[in-house]
Protein backbone atom coordinates (compact mmCIF):
# COMPACT_ATOMS: atom_id res chain seq x y z
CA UNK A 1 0.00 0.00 0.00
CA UNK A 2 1.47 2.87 -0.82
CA UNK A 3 0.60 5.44 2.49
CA UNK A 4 2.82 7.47 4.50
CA UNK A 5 4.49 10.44 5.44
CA UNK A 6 6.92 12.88 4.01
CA UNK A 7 8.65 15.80 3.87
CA UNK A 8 7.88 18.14 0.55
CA UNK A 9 10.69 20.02 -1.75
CA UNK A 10 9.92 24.27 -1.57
CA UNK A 11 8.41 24.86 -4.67
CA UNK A 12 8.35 27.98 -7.29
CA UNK A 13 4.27 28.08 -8.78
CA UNK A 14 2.37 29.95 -10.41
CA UNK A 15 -0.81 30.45 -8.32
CA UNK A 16 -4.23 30.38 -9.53
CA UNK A 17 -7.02 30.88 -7.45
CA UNK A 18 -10.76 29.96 -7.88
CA UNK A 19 -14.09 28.76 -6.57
CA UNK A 20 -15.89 25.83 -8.71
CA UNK A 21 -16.32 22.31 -8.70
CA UNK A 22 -13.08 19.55 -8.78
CA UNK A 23 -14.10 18.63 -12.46
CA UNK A 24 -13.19 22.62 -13.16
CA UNK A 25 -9.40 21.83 -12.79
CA UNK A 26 -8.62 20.33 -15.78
CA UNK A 27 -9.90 23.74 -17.90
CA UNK A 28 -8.22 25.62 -15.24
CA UNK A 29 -4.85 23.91 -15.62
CA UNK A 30 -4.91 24.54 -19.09
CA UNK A 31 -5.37 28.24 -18.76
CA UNK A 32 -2.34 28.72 -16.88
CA UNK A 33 -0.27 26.28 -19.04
CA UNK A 34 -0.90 27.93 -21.83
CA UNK A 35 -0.41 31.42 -20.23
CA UNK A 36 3.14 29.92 -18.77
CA UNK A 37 4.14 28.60 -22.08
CA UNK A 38 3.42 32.17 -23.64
CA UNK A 39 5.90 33.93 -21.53
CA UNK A 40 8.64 30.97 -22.59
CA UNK A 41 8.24 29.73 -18.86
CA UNK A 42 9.53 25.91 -18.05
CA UNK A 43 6.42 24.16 -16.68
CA UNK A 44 7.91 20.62 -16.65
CA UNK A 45 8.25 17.85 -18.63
CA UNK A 46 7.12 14.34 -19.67
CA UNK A 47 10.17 11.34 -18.48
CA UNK A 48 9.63 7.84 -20.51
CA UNK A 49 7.16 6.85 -18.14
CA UNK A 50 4.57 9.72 -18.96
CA UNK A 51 5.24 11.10 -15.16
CA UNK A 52 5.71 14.78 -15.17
CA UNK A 53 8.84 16.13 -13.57
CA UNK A 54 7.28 19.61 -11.94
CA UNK A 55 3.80 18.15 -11.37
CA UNK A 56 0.74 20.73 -11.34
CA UNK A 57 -1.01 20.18 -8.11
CA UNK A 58 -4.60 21.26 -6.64
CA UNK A 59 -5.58 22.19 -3.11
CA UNK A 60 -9.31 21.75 -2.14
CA UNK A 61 -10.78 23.43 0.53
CA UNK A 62 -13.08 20.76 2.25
CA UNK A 63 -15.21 20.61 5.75
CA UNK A 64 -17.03 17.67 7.08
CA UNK A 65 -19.99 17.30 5.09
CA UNK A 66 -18.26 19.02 1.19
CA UNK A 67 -19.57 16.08 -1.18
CA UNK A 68 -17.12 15.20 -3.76
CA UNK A 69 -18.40 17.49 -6.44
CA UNK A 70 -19.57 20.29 -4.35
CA UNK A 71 -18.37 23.58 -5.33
CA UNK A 72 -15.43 24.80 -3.24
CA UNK A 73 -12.29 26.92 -3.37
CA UNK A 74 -9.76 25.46 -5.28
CA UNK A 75 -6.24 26.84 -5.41
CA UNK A 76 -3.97 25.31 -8.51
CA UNK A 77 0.14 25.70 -8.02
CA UNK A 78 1.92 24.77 -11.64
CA UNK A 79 5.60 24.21 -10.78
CA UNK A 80 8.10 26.73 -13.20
CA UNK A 81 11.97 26.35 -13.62
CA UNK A 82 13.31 29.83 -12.69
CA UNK A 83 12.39 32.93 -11.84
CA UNK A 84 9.12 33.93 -13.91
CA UNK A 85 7.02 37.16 -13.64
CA UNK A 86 5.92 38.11 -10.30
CA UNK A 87 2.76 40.09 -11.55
CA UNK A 88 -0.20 39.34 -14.46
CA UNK A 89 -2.61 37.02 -14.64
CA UNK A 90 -1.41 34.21 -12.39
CA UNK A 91 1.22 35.46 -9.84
CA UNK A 92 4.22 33.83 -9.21
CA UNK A 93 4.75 32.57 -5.14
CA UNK A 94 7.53 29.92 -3.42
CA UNK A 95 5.88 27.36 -1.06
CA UNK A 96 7.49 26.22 1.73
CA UNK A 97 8.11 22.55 2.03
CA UNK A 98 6.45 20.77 5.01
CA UNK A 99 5.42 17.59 6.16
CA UNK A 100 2.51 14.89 4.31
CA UNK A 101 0.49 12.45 5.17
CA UNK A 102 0.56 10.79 1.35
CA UNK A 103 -1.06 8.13 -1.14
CA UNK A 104 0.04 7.45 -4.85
CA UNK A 105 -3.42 7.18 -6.51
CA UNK A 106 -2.78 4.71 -9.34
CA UNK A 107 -5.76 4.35 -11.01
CA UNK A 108 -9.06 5.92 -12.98
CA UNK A 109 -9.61 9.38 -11.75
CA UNK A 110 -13.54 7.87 -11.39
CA UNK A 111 -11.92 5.97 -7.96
CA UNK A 112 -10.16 9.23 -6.77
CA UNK A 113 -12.63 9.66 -3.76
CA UNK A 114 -11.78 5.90 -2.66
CA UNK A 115 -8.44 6.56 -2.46
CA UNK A 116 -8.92 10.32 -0.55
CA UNK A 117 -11.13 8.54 1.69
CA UNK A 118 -8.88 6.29 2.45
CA UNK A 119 -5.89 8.65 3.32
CA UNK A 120 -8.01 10.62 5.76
CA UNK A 121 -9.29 7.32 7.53
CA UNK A 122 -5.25 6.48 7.82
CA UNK A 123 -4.16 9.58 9.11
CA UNK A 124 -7.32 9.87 11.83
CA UNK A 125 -6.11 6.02 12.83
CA UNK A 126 -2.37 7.46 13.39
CA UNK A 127 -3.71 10.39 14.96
CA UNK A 128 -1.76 12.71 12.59
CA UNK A 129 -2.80 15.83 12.94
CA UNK A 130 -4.42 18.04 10.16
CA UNK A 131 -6.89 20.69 9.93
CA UNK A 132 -10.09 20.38 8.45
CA UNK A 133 -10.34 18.01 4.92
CA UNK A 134 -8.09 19.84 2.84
CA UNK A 135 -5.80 17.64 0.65
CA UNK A 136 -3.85 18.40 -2.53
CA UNK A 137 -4.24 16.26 -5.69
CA UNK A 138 -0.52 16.12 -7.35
CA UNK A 139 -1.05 15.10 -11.11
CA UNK A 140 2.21 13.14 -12.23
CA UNK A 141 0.78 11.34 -15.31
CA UNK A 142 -2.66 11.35 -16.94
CA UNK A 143 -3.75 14.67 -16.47
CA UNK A 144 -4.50 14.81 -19.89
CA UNK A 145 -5.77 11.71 -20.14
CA UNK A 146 -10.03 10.39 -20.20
CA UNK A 147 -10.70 9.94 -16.26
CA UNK A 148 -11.61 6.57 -16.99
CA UNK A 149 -8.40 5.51 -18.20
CA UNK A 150 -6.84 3.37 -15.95
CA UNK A 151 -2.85 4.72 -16.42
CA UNK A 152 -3.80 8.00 -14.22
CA UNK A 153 -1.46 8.70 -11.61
CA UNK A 154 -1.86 11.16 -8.64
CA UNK A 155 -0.18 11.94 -5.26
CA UNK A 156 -2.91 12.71 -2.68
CA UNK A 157 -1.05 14.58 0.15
CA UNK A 158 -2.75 16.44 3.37
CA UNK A 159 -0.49 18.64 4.89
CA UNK A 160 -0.06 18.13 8.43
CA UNK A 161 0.25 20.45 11.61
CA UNK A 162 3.26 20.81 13.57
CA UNK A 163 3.73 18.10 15.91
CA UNK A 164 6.55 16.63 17.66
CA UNK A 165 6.04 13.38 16.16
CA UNK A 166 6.37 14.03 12.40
């Protein structure tokens, strides 16, 4: 099973911020892609495996009772090489790394929840602590692929609070 914990790399992203339901990102990816590759910005690229070397990620905003395809905000980070613009239509920001709880999603997009599900009943069982039901979705290969095609691969990661055990 792939579940655990780790420690994330800082990260230079362009930001994009909106409110809409998770089937939204896709569109919303594109947009910035194609704004990136515009301005002759580095947004990753493909290995022989399909995985994506700067993978574009997605952080949900959840409580308690979100359903899956609720409307919610959504904030997308595309990982650039270099410096890039710090102003226009998606600014430019650094993350800071910090510490997962994780699970490598490998399979249709259509079993996503299963897998989310089953990160957040992990980390509640290991008392790791997190706030609320926010996760990120980390697309490494597929995201241009039919969600029903079973080579999709995504991280899953909820970022945890400071504790002294992780």
């Amino acid at each position: 099973m792939s579940l655990g914990i780790k420690r994330t790399r800082p990260l230079r992203v362009i930001t994009s911020k909106f409110e809409g339901e998770p089937k939204q990102i896709s569109s919303e990816l594109d947009r910035i892609f194609t704004w990136a590759r515009a301005r002759g910005l580095r947004t990753g690229e493909r290995d022989s495996s399909g995985r994506v070397n700067l993978p574009w990620m997605a952080y949900l905003e959840n409580d308690e009772d979100t359903p899956p395809e609720a409307a919610r905000e959504i904030t997308l980070w595309m990982p650039i090489d270099g410096a890039g613009p710090t102003e226009g239509d998606f600014p430019v920001r650094d993350i800071a790394h910090n510490n997962v709880a994780f699970k490598i999603h490998r399979a249709p997009m259509n079993r996503l929840e299963e897998s989310i599900e089953e990160l957040f009943e992990w980390a509640e069982k290991k008392e790791l602590p997190f706030q609320a039901r926010n996760y990120r979705l980390i697309y490494t290969r597929g995201i241009d692929a039919h969600p029903e095609d079973p080579d999709w691969e995504a991280e899953i990661q909820i970022p945890l609070l400071a504790s002294r055990n992780n």
